[in-house]
Protein backbone atom coordinates (compact mmCIF):
# COMPACT_ATOMS: atom_id res chain seq x y z
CA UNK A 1 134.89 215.10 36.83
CA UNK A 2 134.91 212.65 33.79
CA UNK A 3 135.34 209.26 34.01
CA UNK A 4 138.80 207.93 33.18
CA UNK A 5 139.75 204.74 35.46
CA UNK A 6 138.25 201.90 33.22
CA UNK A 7 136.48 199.05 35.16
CA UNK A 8 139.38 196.62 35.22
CA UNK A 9 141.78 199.32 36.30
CA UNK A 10 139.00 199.92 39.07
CA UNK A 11 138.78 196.59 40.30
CA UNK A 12 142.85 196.61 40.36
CA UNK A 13 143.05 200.34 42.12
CA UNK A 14 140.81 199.26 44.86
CA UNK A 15 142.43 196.01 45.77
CA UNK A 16 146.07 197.23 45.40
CA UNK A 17 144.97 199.73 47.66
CA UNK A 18 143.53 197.42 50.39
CA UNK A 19 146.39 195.01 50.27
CA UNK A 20 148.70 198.52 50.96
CA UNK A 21 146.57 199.12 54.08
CA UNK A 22 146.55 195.39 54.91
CA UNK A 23 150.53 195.17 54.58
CA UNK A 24 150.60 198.45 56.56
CA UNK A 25 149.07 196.99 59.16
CA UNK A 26 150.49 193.94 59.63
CA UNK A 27 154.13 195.31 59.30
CA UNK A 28 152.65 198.37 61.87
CA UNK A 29 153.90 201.27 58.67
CA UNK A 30 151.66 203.66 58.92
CA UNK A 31 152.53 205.78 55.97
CA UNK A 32 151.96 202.77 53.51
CA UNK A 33 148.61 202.00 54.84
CA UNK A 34 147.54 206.09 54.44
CA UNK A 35 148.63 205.92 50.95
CA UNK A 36 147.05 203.07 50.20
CA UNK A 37 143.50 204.99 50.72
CA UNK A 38 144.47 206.75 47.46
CA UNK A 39 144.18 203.99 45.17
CA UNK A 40 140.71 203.43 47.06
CA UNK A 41 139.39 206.49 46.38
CA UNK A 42 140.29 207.19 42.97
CA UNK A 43 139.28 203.52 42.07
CA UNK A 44 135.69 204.15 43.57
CA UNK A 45 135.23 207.67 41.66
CA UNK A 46 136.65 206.56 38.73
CA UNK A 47 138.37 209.40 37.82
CA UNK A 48 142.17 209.75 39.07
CA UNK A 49 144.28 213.12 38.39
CA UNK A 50 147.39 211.72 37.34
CA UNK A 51 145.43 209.83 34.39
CA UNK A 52 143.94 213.13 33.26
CA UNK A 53 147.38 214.52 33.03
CA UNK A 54 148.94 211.85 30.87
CA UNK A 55 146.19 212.43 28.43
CA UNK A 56 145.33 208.27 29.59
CA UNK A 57 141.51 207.89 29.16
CA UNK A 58 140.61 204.28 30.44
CA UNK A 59 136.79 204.97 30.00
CA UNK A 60 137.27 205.45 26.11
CA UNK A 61 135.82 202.21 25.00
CA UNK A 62 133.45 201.34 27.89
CA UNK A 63 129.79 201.67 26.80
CA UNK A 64 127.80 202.92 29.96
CA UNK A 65 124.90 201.25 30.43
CA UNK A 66 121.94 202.02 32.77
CA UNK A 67 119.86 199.08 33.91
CA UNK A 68 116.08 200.03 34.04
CA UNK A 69 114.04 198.18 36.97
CA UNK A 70 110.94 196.63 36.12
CA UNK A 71 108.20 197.68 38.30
């Protein structure tokens, strides 16, 4: 799977997703709080199907990095 969920779009997926569950909870709907695991999950892999589909590549201008440790 390639990366296209940007890291902005990330951070937003994963909390729009918790405050679903959170309303979902507090309001006792069960159906918004399971959909709100989908935001979750395609926040944390980064890659979301619907994206892909659309032709929408948020990873485009992102420059991946890898930190080295120093030992």
């Amino acid at each position: 799977m390639e990366c296209n969920v940007g890291l902005t779009e990330q951070k937003f997926r994963v909390l729009a997703g918790m405050a679903m569950i959170g309303v979902g909870a507090f309001y006792n709907i069960k159906a918004l709080s399971v959909l709100g695991a989908i935001p979750i999950v395609t926040g944390m892999l980064r890659y979301c199907p619907v994206n892909q589909a659309i032709g929408y590549n948020g990873c485009a201008g992102e420059q991946h990095r890898v930190k080295s440790a120093v030992l």
